[in-house]
PDB file of N, CA and C in Angstrom:
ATOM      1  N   UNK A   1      -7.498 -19.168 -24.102  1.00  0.00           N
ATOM      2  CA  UNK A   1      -6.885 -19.001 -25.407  1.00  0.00           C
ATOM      3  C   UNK A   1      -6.052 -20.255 -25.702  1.00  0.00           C
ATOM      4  N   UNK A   2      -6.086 -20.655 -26.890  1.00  0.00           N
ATOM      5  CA  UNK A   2      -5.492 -21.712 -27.379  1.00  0.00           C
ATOM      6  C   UNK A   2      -4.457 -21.588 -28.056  1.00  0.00           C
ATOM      7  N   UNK A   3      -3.551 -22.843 -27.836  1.00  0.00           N
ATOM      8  CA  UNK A   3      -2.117 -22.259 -28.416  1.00  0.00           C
ATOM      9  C   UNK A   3      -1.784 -22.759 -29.581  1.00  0.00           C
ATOM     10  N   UNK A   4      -1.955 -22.041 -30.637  1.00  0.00           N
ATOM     11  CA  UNK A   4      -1.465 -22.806 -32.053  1.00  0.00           C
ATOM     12  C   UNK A   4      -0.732 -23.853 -32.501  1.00  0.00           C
ATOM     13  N   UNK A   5      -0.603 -24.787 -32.970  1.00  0.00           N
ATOM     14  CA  UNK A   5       0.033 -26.061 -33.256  1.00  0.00           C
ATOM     15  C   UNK A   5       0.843 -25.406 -33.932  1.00  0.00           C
ATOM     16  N   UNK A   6       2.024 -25.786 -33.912  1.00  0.00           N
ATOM     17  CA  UNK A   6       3.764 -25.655 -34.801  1.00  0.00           C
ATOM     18  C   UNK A   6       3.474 -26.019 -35.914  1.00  0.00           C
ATOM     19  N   UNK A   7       3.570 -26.082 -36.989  1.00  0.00           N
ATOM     20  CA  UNK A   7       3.287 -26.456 -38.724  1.00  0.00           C
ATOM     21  C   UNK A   7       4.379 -27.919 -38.717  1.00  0.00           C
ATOM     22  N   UNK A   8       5.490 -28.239 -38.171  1.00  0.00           N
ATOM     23  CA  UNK A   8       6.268 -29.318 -38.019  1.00  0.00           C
ATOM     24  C   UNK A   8       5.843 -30.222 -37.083  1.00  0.00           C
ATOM     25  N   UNK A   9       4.782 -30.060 -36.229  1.00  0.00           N
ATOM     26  CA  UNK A   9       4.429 -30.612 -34.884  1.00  0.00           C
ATOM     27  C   UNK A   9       4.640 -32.434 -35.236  1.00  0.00           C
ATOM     28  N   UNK A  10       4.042 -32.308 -36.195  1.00  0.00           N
ATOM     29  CA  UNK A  10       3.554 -34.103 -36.687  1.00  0.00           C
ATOM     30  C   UNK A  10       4.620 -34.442 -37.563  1.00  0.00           C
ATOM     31  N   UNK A  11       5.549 -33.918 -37.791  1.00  0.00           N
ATOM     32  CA  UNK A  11       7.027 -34.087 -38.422  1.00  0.00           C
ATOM     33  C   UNK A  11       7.373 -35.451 -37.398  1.00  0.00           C
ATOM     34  N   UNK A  12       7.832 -34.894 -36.435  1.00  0.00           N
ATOM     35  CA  UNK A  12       8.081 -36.341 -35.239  1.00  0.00           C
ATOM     36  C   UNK A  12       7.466 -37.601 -35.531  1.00  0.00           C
ATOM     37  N   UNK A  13       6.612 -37.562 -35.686  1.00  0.00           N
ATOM     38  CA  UNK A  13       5.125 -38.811 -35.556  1.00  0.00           C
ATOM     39  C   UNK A  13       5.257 -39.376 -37.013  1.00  0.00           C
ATOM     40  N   UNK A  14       5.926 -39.059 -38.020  1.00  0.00           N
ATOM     41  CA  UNK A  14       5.710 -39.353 -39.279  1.00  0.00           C
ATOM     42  C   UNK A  14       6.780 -39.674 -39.291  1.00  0.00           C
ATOM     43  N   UNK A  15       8.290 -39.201 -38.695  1.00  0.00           N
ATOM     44  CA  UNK A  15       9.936 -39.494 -38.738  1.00  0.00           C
ATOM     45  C   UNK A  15       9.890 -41.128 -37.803  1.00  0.00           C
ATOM     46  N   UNK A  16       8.995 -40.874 -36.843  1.00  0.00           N
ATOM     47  CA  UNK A  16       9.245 -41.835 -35.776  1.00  0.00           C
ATOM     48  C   UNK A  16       8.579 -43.479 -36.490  1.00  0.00           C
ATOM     49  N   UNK A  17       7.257 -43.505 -37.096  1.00  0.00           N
ATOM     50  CA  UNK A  17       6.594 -44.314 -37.950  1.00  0.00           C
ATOM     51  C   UNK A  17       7.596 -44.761 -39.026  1.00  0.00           C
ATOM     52  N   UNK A  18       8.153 -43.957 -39.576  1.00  0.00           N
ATOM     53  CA  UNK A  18       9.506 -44.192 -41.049  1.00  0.00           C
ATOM     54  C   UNK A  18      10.375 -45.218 -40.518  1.00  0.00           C
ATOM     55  N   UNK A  19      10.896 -44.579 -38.888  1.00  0.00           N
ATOM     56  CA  UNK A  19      12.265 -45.338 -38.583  1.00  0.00           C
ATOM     57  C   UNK A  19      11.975 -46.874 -38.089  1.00  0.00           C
ATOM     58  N   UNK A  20      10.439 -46.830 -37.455  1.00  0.00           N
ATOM     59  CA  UNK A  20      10.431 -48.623 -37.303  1.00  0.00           C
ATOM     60  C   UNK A  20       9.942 -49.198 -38.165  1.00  0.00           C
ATOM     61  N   UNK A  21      10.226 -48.931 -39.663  1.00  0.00           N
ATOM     62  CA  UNK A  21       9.948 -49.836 -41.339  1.00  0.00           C
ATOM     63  C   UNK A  21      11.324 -50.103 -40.702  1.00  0.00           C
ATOM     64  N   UNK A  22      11.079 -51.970 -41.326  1.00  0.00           N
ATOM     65  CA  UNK A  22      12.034 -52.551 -41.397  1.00  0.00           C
ATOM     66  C   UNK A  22      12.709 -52.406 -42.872  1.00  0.00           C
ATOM     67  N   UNK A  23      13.969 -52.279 -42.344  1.00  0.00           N
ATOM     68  CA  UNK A  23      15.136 -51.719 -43.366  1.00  0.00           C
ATOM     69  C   UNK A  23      14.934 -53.020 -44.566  1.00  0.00           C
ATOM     70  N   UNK A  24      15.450 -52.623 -45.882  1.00  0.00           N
ATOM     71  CA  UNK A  24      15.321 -53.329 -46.900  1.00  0.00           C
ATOM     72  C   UNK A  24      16.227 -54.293 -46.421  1.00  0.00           C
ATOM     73  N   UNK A  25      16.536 -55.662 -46.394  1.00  0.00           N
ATOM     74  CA  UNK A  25      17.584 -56.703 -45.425  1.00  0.00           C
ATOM     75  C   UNK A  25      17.919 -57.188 -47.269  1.00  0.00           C
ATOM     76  N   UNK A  26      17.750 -57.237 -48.209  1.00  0.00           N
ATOM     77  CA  UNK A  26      18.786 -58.115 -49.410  1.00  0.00           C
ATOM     78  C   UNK A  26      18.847 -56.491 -50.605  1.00  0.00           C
ATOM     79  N   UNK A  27      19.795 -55.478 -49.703  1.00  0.00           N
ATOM     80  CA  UNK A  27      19.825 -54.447 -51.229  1.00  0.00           C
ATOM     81  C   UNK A  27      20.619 -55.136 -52.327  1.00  0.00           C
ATOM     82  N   UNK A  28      20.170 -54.516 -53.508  1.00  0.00           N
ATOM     83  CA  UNK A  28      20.468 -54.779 -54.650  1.00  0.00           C
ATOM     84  C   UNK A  28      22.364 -54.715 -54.787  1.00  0.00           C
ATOM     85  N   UNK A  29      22.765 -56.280 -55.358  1.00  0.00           N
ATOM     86  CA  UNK A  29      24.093 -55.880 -55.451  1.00  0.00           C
ATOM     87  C   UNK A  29      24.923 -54.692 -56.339  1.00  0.00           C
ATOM     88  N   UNK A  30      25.891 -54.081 -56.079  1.00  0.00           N
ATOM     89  CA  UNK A  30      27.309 -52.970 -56.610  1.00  0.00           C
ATOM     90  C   UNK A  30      27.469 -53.436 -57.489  1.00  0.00           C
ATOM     91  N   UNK A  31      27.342 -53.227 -59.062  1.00  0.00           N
ATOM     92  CA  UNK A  31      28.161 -53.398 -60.179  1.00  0.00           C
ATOM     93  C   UNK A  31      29.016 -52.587 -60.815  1.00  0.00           C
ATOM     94  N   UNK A  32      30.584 -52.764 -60.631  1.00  0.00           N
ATOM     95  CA  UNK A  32      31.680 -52.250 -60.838  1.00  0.00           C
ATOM     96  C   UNK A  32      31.050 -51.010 -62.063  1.00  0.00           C
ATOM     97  N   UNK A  33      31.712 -50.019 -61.947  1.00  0.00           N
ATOM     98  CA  UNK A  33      31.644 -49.215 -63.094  1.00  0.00           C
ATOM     99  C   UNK A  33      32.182 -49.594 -64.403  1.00  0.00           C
ATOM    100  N   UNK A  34      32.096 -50.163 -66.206  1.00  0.00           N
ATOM    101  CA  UNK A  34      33.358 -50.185 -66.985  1.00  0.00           C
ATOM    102  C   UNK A  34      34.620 -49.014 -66.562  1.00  0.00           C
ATOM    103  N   UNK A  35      36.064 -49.633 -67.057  1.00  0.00           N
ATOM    104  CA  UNK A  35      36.880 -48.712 -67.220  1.00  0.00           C
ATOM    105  C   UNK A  35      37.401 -48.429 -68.539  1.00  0.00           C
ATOM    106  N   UNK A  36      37.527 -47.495 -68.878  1.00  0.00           N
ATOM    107  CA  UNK A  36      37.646 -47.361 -70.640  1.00  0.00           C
ATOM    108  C   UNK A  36      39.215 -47.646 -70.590  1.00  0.00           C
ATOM    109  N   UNK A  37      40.050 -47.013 -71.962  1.00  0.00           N
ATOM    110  CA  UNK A  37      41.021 -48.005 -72.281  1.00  0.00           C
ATOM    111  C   UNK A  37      42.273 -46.957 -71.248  1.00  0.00           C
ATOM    112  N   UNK A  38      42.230 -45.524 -71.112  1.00  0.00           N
ATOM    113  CA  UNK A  38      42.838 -45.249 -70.228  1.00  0.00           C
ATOM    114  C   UNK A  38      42.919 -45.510 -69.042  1.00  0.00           C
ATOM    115  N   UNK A  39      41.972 -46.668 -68.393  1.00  0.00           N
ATOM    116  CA  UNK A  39      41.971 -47.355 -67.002  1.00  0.00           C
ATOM    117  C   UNK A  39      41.125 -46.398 -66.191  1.00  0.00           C
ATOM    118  N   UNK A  40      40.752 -44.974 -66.575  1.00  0.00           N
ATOM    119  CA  UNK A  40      39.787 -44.643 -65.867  1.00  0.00           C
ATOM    120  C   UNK A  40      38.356 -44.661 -66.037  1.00  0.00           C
ATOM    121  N   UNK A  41      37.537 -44.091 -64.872  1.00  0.00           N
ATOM    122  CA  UNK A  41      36.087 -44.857 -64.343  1.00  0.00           C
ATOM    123  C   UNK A  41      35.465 -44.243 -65.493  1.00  0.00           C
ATOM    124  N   UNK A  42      34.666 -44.776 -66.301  1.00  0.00           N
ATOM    125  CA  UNK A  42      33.601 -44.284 -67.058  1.00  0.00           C
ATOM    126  C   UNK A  42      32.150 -43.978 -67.057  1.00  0.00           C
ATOM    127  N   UNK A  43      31.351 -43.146 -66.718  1.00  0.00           N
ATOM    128  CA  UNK A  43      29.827 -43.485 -66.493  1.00  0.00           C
ATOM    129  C   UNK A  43      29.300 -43.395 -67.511  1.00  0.00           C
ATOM    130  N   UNK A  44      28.058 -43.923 -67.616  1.00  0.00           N
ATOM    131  CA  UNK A  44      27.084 -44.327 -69.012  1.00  0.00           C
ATOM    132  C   UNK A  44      25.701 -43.990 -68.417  1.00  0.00           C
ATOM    133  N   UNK A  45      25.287 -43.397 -68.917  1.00  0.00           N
ATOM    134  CA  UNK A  45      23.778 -43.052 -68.442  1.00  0.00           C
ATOM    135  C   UNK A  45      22.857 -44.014 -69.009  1.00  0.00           C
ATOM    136  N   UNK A  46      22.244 -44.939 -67.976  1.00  0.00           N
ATOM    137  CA  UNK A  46      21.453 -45.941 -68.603  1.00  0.00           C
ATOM    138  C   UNK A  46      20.063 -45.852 -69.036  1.00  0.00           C
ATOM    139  N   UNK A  47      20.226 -44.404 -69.048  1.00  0.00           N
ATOM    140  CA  UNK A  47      18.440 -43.995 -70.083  1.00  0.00           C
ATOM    141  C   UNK A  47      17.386 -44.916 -69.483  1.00  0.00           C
ATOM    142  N   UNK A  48      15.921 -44.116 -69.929  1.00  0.00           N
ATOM    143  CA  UNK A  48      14.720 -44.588 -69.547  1.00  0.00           C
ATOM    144  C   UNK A  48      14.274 -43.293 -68.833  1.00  0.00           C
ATOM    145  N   UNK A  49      14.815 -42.901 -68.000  1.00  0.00           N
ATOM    146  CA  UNK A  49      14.220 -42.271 -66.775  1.00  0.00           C
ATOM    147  C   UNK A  49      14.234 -40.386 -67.140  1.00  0.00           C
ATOM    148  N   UNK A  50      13.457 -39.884 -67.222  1.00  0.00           N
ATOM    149  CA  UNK A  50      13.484 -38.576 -67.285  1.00  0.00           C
ATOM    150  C   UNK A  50      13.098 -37.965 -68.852  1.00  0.00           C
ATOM    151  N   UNK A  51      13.244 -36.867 -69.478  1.00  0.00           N
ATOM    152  CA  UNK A  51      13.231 -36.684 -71.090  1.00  0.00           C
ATOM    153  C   UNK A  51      14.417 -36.489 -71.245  1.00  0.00           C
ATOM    154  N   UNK A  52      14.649 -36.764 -72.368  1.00  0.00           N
ATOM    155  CA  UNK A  52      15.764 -36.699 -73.233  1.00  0.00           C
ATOM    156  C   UNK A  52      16.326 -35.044 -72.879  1.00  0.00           C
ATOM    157  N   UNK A  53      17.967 -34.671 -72.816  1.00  0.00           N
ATOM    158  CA  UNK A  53      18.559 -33.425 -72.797  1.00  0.00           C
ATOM    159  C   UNK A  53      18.564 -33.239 -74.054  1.00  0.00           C
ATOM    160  N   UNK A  54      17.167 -32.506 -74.745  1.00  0.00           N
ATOM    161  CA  UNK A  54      17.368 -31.968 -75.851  1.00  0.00           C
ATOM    162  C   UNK A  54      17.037 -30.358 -75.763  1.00  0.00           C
ATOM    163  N   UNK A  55      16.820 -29.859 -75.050  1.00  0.00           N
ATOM    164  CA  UNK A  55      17.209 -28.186 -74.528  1.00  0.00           C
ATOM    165  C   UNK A  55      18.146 -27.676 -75.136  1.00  0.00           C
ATOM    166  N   UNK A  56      17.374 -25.900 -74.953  1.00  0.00           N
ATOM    167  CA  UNK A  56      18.775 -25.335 -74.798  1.00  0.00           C
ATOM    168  C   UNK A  56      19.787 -25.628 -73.444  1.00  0.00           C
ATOM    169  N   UNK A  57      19.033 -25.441 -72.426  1.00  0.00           N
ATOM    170  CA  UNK A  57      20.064 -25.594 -70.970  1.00  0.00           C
ATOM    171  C   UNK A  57      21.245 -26.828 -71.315  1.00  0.00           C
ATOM    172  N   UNK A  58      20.985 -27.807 -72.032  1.00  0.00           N
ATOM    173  CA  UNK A  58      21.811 -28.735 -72.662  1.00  0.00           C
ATOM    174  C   UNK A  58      22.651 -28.580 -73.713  1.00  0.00           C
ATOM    175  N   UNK A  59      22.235 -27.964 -74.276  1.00  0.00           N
ATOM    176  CA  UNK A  59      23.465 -27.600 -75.520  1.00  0.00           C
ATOM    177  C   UNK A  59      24.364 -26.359 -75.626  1.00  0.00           C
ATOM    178  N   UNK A  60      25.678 -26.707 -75.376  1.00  0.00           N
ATOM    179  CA  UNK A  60      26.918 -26.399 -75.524  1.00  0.00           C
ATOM    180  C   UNK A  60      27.155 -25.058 -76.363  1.00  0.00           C
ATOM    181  N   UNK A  61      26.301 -24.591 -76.844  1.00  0.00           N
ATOM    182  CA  UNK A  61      25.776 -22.999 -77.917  1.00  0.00           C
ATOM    183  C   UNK A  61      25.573 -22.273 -77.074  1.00  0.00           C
ATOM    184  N   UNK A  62      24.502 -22.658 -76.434  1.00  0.00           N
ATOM    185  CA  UNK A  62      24.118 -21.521 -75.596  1.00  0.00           C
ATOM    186  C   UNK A  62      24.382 -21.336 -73.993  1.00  0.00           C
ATOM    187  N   UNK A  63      24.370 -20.146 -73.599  1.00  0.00           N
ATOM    188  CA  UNK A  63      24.614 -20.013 -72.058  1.00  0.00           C
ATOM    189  C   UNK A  63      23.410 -19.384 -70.993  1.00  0.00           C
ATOM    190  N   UNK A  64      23.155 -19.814 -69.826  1.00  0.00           N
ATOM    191  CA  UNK A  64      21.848 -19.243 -69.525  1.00  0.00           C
ATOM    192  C   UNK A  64      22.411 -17.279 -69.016  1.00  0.00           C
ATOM    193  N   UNK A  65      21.645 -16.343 -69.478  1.00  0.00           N
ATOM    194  CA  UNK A  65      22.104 -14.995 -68.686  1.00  0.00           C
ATOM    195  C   UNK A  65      20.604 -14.788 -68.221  1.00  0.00           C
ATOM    196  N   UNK A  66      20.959 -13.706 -67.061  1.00  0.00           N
ATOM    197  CA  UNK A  66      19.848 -13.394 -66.363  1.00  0.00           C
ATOM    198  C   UNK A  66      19.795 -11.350 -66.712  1.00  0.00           C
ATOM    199  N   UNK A  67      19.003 -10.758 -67.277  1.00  0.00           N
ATOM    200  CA  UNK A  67      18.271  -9.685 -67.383  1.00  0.00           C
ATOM    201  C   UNK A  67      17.173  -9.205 -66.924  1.00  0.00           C
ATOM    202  N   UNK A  68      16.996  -7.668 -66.659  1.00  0.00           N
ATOM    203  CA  UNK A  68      16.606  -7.099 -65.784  1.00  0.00           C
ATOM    204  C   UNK A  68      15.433  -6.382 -67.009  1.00  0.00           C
ATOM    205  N   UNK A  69      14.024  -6.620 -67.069  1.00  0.00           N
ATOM    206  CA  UNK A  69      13.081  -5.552 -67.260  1.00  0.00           C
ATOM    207  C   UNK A  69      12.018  -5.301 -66.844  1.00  0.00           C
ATOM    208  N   UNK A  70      11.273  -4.469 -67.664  1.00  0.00           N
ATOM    209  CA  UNK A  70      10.124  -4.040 -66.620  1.00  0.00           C
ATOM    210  C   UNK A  70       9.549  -5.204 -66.705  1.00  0.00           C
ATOM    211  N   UNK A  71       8.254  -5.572 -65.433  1.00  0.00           N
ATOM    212  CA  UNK A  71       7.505  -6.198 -65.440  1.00  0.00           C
ATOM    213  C   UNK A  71       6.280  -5.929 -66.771  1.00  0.00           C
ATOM    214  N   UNK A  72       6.199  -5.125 -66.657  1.00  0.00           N
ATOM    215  CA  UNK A  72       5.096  -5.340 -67.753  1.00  0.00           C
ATOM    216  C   UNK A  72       5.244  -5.126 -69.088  1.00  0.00           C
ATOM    217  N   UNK A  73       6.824  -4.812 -69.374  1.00  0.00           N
ATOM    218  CA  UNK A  73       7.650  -4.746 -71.105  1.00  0.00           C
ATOM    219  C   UNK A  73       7.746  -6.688 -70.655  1.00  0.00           C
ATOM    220  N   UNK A  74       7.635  -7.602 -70.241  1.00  0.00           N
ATOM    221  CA  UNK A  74       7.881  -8.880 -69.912  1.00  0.00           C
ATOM    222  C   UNK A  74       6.655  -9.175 -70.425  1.00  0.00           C
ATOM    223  N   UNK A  75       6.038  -8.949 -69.573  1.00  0.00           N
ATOM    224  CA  UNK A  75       3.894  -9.581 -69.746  1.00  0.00           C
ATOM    225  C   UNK A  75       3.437  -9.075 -71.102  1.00  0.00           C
ATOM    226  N   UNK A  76       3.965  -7.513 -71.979  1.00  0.00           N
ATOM    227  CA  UNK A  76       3.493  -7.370 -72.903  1.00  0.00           C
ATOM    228  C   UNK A  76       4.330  -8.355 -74.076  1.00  0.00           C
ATOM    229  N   UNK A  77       5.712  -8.648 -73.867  1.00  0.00           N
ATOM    230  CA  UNK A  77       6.684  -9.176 -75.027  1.00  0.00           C
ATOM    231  C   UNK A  77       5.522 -10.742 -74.829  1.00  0.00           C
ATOM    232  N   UNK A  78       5.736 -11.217 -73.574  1.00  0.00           N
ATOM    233  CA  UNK A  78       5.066 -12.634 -73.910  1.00  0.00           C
ATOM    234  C   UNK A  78       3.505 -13.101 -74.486  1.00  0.00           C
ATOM    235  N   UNK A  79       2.995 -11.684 -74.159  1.00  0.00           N
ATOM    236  CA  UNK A  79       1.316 -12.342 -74.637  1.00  0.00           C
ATOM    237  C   UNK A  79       1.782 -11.529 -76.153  1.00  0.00           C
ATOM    238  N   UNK A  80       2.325 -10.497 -76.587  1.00  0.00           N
ATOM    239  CA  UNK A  80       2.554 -10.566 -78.148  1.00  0.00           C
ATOM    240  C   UNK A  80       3.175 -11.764 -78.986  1.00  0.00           C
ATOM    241  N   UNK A  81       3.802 -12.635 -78.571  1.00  0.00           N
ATOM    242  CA  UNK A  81       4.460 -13.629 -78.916  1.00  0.00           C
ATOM    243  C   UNK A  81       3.538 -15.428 -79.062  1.00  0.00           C
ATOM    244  N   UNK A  82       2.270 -15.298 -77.975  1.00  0.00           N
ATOM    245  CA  UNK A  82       1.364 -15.915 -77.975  1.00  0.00           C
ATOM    246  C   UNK A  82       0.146 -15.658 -78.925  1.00  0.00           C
ATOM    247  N   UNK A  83       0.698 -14.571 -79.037  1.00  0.00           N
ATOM    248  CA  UNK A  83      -0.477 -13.681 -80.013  1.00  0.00           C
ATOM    249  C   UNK A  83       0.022 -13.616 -81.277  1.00  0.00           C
ATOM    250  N   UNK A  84       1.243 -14.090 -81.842  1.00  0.00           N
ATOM    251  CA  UNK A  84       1.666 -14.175 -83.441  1.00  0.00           C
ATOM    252  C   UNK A  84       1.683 -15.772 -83.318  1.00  0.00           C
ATOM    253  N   UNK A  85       1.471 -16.588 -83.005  1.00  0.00           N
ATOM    254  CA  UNK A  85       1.578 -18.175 -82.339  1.00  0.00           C
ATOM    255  C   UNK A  85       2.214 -18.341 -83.729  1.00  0.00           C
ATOM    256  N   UNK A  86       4.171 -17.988 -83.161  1.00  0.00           N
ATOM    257  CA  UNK A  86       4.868 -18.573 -84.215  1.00  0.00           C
ATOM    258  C   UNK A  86       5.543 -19.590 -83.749  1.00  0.00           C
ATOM    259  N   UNK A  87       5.337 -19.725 -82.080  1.00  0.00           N
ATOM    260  CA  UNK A  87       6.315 -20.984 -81.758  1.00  0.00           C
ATOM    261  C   UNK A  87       7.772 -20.388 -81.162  1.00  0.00           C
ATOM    262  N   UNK A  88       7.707 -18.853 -81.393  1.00  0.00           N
ATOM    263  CA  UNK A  88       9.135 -18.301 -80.660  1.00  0.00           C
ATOM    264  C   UNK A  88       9.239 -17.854 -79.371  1.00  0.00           C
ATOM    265  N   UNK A  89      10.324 -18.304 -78.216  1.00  0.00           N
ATOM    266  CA  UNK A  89       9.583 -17.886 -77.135  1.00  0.00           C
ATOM    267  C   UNK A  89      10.611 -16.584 -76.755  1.00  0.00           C
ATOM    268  N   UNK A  90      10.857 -16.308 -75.736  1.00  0.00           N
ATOM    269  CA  UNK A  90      11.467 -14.878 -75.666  1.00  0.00           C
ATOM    270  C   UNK A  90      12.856 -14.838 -75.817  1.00  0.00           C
ATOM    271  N   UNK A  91      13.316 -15.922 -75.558  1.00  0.00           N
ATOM    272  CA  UNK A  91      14.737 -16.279 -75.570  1.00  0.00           C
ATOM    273  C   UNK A  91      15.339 -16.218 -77.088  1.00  0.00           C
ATOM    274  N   UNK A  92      14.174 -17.007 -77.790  1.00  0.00           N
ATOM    275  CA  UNK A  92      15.141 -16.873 -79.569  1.00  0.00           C
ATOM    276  C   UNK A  92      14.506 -15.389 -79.971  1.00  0.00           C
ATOM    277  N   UNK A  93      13.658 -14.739 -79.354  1.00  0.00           N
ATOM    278  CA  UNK A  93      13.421 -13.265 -79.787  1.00  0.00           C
ATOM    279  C   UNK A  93      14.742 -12.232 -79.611  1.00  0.00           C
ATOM    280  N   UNK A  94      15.320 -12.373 -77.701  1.00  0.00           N
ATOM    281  CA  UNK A  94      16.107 -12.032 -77.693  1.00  0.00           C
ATOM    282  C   UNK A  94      17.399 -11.950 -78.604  1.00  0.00           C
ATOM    283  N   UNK A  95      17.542 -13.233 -78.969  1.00  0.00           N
ATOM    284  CA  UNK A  95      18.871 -14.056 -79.631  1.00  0.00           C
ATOM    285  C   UNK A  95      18.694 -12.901 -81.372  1.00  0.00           C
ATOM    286  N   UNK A  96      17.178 -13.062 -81.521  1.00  0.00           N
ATOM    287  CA  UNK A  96      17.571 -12.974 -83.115  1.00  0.00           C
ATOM    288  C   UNK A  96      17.560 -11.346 -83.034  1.00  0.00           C
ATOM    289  N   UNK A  97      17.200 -10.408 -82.056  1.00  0.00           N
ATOM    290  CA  UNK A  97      16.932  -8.899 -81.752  1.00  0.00           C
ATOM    291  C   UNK A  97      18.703  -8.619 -81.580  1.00  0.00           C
ATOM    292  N   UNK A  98      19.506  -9.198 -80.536  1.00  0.00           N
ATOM    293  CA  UNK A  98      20.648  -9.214 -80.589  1.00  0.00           C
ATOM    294  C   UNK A  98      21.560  -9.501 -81.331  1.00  0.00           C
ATOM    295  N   UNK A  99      21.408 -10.335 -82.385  1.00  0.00           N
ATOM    296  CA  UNK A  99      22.113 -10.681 -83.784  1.00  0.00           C
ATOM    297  C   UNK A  99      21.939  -9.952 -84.372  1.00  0.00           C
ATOM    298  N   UNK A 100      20.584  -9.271 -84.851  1.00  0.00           N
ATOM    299  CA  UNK A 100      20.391  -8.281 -85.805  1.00  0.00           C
ATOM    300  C   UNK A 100      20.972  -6.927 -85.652  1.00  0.00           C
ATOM    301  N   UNK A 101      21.383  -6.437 -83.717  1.00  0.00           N
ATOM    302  CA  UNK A 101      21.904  -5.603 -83.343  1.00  0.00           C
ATOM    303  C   UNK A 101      23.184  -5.186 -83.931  1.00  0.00           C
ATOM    304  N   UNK A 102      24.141  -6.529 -83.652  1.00  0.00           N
ATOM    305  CA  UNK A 102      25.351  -6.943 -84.050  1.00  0.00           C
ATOM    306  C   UNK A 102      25.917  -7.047 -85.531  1.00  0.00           C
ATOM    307  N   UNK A 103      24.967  -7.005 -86.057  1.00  0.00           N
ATOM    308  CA  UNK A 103      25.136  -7.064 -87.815  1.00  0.00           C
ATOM    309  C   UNK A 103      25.412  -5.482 -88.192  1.00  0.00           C
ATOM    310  N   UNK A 104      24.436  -4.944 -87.172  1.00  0.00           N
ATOM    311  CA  UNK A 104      24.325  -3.550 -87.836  1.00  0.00           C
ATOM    312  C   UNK A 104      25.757  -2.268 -86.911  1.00  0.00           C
ATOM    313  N   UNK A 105      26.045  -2.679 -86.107  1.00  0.00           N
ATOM    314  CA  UNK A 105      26.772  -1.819 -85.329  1.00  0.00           C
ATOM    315  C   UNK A 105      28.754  -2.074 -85.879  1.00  0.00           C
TER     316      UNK A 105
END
């Protein structure tokens, strides 16, 4: 009987290959952070890299909450919502079901 290989076995062999790359020898020089006019550190995001924070998770309106339903009141809300292809996803359904709640109570 044969004894199964560990799933990490070749972890070693791939760590050990990494560590004799010779290290980068001229890293890129430290450029001071600006300091704005109160003397403290300022960061600036130098864009390019990633998409733009134009989300909700980004904007200051909204907050993320986490709710509990059935699995398949979930699978039916989302393929009805694919199925009126208005572009709303469950979140502004929620939002505008809960506003409308609030108007009326």
């Amino acid at each position: 009987m044969s004894k199964k290989p560990h799933p990490l076995d070749g972890l070693s062999n791939i760590l050990g290959t990494l560590k004799n790359e010779p290290a980068n020898p001229s890293p890129a020089p430290l450029t001071p952070l600006p300091k704005s006019e109160s003397g403290a550190m300022s960061v600036t995001h130098q864009g390019g890299k990633g998409r733009p924070a134009t989300g909700k998770k980004s904007n200051g309106e909204y907050c993320q909450t986490t709710i509990s339903i059935r699995k398949e009141t979930r699978k039916r809300v989302k393929q009805a919502l694919l199925d009126a292809e208005s572009g709303q996803d469950v979140s502004e359904l929620v939002e505008e079901l809960l506003s409308r709640w609030l108007s009326e109570i």
